[in-house]
C-alpha atoms as a PDB file:
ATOM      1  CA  UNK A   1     -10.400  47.501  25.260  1.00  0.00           C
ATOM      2  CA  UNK A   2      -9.561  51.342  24.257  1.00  0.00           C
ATOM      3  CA  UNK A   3     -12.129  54.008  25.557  1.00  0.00           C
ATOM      4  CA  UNK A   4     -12.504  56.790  24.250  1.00  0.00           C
ATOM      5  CA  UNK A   5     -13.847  59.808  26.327  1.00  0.00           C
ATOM      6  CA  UNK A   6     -15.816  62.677  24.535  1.00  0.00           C
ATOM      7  CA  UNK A   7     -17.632  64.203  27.401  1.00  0.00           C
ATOM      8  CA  UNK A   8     -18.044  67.777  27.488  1.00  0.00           C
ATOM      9  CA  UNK A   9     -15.563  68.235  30.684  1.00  0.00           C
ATOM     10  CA  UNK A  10     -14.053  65.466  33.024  1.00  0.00           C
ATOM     11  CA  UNK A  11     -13.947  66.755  36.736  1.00  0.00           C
ATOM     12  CA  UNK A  12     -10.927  65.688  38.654  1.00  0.00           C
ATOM     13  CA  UNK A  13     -10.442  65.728  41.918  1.00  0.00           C
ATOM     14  CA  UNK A  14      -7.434  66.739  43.672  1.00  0.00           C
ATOM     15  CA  UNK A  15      -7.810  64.640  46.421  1.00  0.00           C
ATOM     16  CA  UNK A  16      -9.728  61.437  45.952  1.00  0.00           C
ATOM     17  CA  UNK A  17     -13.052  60.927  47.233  1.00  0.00           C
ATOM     18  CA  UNK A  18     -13.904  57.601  49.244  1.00  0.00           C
ATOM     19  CA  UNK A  19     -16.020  55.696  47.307  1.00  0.00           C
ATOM     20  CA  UNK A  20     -18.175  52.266  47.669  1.00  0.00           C
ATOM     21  CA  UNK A  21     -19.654  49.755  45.448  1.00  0.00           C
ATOM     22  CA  UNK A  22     -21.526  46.444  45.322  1.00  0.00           C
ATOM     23  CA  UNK A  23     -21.898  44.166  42.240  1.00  0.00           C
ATOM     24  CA  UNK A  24     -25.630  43.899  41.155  1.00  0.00           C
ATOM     25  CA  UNK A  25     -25.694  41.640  38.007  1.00  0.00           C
ATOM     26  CA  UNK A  26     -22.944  39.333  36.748  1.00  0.00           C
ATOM     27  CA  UNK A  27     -24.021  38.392  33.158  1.00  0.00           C
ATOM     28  CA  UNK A  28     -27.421  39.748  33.642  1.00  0.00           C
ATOM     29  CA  UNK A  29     -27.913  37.808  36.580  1.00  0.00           C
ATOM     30  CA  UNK A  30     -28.995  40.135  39.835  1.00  0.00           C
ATOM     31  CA  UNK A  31     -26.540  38.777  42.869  1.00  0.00           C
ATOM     32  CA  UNK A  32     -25.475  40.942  46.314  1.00  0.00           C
ATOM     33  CA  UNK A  33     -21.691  40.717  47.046  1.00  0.00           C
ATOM     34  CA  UNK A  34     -20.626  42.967  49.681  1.00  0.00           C
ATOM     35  CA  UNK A  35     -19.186  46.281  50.037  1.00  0.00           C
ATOM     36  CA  UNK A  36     -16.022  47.030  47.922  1.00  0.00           C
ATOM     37  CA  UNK A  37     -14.321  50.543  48.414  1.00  0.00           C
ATOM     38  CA  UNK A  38     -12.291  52.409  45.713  1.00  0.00           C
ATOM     39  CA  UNK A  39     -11.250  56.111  45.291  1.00  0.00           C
ATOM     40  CA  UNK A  40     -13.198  58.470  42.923  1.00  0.00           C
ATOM     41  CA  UNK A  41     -10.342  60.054  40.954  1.00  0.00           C
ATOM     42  CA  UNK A  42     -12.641  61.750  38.303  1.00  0.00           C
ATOM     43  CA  UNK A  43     -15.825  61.913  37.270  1.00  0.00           C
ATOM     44  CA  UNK A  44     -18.130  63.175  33.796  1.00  0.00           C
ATOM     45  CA  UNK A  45     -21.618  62.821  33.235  1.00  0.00           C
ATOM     46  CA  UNK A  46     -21.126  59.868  31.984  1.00  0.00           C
ATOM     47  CA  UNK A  47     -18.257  57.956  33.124  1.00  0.00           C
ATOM     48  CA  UNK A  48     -15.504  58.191  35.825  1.00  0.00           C
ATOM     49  CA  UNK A  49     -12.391  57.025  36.840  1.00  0.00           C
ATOM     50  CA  UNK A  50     -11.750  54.944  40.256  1.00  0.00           C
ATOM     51  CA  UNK A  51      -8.743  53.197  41.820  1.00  0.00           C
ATOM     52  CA  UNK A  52      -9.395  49.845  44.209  1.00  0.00           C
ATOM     53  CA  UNK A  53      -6.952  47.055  45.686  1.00  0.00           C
ATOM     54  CA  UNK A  54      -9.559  44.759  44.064  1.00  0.00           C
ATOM     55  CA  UNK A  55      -9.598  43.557  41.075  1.00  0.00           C
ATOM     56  CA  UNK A  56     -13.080  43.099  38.893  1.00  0.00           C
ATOM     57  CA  UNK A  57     -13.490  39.956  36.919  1.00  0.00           C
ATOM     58  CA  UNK A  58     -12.843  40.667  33.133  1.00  0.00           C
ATOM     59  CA  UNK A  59     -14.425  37.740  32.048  1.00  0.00           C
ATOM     60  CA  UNK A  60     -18.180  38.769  32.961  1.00  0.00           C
ATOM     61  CA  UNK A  61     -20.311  41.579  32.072  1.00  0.00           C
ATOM     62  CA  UNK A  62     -20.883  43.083  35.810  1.00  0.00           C
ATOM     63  CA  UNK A  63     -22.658  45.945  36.677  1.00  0.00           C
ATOM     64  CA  UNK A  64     -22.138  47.710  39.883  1.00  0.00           C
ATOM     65  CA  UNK A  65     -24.405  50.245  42.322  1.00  0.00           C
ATOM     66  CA  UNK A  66     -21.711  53.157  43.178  1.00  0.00           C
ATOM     67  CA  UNK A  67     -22.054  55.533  46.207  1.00  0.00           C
ATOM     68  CA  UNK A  68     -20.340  58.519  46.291  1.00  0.00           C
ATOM     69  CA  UNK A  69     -20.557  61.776  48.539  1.00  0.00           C
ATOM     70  CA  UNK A  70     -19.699  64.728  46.144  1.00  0.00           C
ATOM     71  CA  UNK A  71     -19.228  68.323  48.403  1.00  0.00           C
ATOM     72  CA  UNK A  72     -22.595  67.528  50.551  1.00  0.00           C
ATOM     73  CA  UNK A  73     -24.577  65.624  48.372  1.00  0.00           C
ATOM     74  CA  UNK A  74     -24.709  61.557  48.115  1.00  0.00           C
ATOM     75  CA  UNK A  75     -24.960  59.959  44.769  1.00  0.00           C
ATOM     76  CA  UNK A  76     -25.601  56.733  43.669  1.00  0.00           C
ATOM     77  CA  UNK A  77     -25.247  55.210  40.615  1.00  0.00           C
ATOM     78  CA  UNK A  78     -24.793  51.903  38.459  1.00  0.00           C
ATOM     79  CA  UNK A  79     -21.908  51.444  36.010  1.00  0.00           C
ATOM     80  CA  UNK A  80     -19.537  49.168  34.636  1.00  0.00           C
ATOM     81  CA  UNK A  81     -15.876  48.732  33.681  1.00  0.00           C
ATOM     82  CA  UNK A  82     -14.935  49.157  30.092  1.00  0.00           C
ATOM     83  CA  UNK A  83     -11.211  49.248  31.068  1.00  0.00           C
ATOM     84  CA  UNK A  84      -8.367  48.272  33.865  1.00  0.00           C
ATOM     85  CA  UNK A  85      -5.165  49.095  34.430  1.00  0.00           C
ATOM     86  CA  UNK A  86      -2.756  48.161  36.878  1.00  0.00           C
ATOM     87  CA  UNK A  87      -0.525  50.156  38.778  1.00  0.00           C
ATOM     88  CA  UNK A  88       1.687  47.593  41.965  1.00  0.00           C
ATOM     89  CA  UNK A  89      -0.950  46.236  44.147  1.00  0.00           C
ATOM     90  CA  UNK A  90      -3.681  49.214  43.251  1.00  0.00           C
ATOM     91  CA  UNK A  91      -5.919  48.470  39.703  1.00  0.00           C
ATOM     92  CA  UNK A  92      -7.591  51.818  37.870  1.00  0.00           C
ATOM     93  CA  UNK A  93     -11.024  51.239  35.979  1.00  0.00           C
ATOM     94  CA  UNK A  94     -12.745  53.367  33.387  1.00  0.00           C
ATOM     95  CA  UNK A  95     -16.751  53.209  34.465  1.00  0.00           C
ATOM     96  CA  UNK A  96     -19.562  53.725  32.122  1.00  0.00           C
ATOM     97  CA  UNK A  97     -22.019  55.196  33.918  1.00  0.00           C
ATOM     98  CA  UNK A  98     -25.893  53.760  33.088  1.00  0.00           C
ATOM     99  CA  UNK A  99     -28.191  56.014  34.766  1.00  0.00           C
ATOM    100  CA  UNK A 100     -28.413  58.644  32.088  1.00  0.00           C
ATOM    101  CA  UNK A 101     -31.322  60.659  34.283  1.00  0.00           C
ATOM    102  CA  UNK A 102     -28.274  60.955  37.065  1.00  0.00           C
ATOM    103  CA  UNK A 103     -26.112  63.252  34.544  1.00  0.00           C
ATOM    104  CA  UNK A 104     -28.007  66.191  36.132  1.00  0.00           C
ATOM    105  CA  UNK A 105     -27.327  64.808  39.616  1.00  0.00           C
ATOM    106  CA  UNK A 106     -23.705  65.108  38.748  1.00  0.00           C
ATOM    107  CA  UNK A 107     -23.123  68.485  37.675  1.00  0.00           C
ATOM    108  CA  UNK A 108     -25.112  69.869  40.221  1.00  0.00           C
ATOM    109  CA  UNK A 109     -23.170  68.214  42.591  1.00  0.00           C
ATOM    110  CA  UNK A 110     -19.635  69.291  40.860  1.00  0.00           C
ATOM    111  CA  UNK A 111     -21.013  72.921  40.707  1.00  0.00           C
ATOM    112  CA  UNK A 112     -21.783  73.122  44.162  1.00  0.00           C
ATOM    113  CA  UNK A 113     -18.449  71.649  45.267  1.00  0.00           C
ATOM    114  CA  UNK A 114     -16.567  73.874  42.843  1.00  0.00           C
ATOM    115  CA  UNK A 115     -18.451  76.933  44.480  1.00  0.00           C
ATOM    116  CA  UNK A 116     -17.452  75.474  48.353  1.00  0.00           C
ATOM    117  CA  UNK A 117     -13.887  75.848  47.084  1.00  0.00           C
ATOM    118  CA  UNK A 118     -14.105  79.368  45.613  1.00  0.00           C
ATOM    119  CA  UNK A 119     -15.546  80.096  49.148  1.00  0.00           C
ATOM    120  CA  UNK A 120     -12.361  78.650  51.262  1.00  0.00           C
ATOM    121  CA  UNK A 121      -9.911  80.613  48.808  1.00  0.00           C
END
């Protein structure tokens, strides 16, 4: 499936942040599965980009509950893969993000992060 991004900007990260997820719905059906973990390699308002050792059913229509700690602040919020690619044993995915009233959650975390690194330089 080809993605195409048109968010204003596309924050990426120099180093990876930890990241963890659960699967909430698979076909619209609410389940629990346990903890995955990825790496956050970038992040919009409205999508990001994460690398994982596991690999998401393609199959399904799965939405997942993200956590992420950007610069202090925790953030969590549901998505879903629109594409995968792999790399060896590691898979990237391209995540839709659904919580549209989290955009603002998001660039106020990236701005405060991007002003703790003007401060160490």
């Amino acid at each position: 499936m080809k993605f195409k991004r048109n968010e204003a900007f596309r924050y990426e990260f120099g180093v990876p942040l930890p990241l963890s997820f659960i699967i909430q719905k698979i076909n619209g059906t609410e389940v629990r599965s346990s903890s995955g973990h990825a790496q956050l390699l970038d992040i919009s308002p409205g999508g990001m980009k994460i690398e994982s050792d596991l690999v998401l059913p393609k199959k399904h229509d799965i939405e997942l509950l993200f956590t992420v700690t950007i610069g202090e602040k925790e953030i969590k919020v549901r998505g879903k893969a629109v594409w995968q690619k792999q790399f060896g044993k590691l898979f990237q995915y391209g995540i839709l993000l659904l919580d549209e009233e989290m955009e603002d959650s998001i660039i106020d975390a990236l701005k405060e992060l991007q002003r703790e690194v003007r401060k160490r330089k």
